[in-house]
C-alpha atoms as a PDB file:
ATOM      1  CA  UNK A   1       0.000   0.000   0.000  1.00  0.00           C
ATOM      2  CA  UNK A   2       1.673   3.594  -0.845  1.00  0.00           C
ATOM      3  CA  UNK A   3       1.659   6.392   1.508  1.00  0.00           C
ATOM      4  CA  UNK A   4      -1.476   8.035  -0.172  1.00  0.00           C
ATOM      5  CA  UNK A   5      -3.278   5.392   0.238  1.00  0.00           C
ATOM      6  CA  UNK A   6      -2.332   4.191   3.793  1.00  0.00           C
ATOM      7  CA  UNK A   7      -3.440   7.787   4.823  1.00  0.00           C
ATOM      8  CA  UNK A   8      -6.575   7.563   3.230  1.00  0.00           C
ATOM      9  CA  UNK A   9      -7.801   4.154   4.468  1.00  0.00           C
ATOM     10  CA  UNK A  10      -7.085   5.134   8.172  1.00  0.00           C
ATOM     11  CA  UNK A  11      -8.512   8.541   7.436  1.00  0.00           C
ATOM     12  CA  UNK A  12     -11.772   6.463   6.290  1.00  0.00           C
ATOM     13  CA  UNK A  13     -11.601   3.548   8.962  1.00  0.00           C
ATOM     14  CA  UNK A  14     -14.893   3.404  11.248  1.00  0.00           C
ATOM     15  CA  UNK A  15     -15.469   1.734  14.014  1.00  0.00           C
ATOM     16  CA  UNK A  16     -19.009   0.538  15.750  1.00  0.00           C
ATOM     17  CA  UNK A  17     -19.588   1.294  19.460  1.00  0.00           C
ATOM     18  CA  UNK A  18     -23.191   0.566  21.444  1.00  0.00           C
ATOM     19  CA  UNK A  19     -24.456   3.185  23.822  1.00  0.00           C
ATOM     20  CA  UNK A  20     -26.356   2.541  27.074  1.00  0.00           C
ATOM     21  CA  UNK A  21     -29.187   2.582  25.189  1.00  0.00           C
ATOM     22  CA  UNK A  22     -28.555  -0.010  22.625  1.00  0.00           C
ATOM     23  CA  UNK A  23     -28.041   2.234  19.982  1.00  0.00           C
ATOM     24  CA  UNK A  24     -25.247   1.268  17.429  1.00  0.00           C
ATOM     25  CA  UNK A  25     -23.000   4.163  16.454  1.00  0.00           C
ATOM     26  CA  UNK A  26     -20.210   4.150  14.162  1.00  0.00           C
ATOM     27  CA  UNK A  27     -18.022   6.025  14.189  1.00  0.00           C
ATOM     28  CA  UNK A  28     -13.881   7.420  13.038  1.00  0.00           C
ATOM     29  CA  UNK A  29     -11.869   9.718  13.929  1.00  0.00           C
ATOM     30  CA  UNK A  30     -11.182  13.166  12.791  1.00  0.00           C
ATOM     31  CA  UNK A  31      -8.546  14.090  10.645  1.00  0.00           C
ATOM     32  CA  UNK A  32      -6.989  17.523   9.971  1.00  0.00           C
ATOM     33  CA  UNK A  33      -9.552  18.393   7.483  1.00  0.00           C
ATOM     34  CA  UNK A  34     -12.375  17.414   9.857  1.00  0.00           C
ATOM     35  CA  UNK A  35     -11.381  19.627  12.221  1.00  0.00           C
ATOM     36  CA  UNK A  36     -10.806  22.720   9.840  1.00  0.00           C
ATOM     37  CA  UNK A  37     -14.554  21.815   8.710  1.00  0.00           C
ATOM     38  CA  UNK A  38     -15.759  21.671  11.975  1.00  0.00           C
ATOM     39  CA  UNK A  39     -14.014  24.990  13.094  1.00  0.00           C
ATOM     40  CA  UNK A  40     -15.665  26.956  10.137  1.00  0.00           C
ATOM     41  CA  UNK A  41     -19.410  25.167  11.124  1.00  0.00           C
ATOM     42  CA  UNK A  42     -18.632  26.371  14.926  1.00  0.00           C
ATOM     43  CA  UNK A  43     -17.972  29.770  13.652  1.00  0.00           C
ATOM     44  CA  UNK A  44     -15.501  32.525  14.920  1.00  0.00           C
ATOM     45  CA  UNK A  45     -16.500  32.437  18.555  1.00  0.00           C
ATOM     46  CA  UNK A  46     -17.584  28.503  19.377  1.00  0.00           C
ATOM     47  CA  UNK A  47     -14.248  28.286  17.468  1.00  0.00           C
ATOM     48  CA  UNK A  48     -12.418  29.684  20.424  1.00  0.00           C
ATOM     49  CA  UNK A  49     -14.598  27.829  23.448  1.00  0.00           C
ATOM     50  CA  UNK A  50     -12.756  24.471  23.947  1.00  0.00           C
ATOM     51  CA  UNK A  51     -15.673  23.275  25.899  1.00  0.00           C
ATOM     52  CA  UNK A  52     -18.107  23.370  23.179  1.00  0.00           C
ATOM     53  CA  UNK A  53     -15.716  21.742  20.434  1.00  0.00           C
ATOM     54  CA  UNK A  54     -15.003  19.372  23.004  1.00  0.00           C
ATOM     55  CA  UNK A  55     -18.306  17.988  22.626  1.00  0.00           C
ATOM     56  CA  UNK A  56     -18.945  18.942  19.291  1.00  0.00           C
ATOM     57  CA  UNK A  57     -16.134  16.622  18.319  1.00  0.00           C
ATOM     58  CA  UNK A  58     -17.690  14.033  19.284  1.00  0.00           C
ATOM     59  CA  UNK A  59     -20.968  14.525  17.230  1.00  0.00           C
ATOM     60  CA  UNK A  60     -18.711  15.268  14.642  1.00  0.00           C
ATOM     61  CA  UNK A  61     -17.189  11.946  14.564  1.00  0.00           C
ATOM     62  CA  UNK A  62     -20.804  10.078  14.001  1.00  0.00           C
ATOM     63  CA  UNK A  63     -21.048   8.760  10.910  1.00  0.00           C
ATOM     64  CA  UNK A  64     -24.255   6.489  11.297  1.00  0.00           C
ATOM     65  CA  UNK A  65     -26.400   5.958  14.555  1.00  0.00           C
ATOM     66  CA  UNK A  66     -28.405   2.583  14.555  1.00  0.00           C
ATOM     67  CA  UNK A  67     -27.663   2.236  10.808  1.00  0.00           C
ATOM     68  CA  UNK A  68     -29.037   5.721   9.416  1.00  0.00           C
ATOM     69  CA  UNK A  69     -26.157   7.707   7.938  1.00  0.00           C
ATOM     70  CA  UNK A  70     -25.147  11.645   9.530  1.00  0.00           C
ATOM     71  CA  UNK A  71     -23.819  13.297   7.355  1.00  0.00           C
ATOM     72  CA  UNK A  72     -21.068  15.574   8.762  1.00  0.00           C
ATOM     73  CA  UNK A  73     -22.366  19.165   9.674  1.00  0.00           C
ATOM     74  CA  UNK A  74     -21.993  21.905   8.379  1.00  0.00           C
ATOM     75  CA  UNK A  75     -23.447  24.723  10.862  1.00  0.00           C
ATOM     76  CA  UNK A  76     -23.464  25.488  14.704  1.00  0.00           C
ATOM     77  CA  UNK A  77     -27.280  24.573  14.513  1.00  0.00           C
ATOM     78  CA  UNK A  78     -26.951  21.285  12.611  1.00  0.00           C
ATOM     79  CA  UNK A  79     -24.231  20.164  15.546  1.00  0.00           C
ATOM     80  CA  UNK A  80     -26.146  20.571  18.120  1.00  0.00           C
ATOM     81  CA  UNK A  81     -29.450  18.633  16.197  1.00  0.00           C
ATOM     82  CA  UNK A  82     -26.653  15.389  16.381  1.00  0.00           C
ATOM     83  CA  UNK A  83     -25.839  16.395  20.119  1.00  0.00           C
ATOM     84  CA  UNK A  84     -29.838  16.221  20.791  1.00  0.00           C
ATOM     85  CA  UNK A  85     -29.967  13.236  19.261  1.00  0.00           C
ATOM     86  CA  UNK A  86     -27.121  11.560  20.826  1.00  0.00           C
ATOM     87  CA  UNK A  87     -28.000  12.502  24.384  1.00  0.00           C
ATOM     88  CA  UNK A  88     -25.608  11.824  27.333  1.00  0.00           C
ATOM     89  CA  UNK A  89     -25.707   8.298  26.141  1.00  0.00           C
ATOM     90  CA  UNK A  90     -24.778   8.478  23.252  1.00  0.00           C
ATOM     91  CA  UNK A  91     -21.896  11.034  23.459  1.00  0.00           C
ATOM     92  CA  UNK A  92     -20.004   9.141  27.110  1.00  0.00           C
ATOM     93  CA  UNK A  93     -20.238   5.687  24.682  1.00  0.00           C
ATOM     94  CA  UNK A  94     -18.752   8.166  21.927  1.00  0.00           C
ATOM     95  CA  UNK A  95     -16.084   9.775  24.310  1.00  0.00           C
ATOM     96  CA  UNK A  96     -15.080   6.525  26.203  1.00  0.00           C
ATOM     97  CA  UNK A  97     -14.077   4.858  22.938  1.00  0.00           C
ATOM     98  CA  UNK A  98     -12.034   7.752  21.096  1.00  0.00           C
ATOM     99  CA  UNK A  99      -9.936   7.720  24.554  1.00  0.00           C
ATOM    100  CA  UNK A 100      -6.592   7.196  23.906  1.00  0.00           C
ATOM    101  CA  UNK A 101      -5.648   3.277  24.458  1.00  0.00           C
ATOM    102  CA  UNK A 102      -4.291   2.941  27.294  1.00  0.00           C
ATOM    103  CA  UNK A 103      -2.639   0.034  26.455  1.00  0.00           C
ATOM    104  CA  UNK A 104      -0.431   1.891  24.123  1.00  0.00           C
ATOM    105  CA  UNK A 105       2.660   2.893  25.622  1.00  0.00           C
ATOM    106  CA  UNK A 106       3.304   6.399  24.314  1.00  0.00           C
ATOM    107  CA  UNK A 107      -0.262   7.523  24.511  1.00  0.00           C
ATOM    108  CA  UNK A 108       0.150  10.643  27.084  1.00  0.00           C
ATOM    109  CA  UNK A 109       3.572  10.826  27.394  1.00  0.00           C
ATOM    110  CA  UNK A 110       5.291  14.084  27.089  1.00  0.00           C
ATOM    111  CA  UNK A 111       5.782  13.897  23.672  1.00  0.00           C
ATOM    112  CA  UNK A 112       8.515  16.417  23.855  1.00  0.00           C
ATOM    113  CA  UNK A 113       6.548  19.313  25.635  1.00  0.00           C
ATOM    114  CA  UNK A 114       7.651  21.073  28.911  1.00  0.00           C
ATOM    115  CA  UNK A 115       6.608  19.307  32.268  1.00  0.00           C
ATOM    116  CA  UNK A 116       2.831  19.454  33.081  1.00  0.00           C
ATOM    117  CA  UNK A 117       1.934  20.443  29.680  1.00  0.00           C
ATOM    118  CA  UNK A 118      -0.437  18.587  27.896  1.00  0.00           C
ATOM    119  CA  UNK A 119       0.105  16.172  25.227  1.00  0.00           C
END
């Protein structure tokens, strides 16, 4: 497999996870371009509130829930219609399984930054 393509099948790898209330969602994680797109559908000031992005990261990762596709969002109001639909459910089944793995030995190490900085 060359580069290009190595990047694009993990960029397009998904992922199935079941939420506490039996919902199946599938899901992948967000490359660079997914989080450009989902800065400019925050907008200039959700951009900037980590707290918000936080979560709407997560919704942004959904791809299908219980087999019925989401397509990725492209406004601050169509975000929050996946975080409705989610619920708390949905998005602690959606957090707990982009977590790094722990079993991986560099995941949260320094990385190379100063002392109680984040990696």
């Amino acid at each position: 497999m060359t580069p290009s393509q190595t990047i694009i099948h993990e960029a397009t790898r998904t992922f199935a996870v079941t939420d506490t209330k039996g919902r199946s969602l599938l899901l992948r994680r967000l490359t660079a371009l997914d989080t450009l797109r989902l800065f400019k559908a925050a907008g200039p000031e959700l951009a900037q509130n980590e707290a918000w992005l936080g979560m709407a990261g997560l919704a942004f990762s959904v791809v299908e829930i219980s087999g019925v596709p989401i397509p990725a969002p492209k406004s601050e109001a169509q975000i929050e219609g996946i975080i409705e639909r989610l619920g708390d459910e949905g998005l602690a089944a959606i957090a707990s399984a982009l977590k790094p793995n722990e079993a991986d030995p560099t995941a949260g190490s320094d990385v190379g930054n100063s002392l109680g900085t984040p990696s």
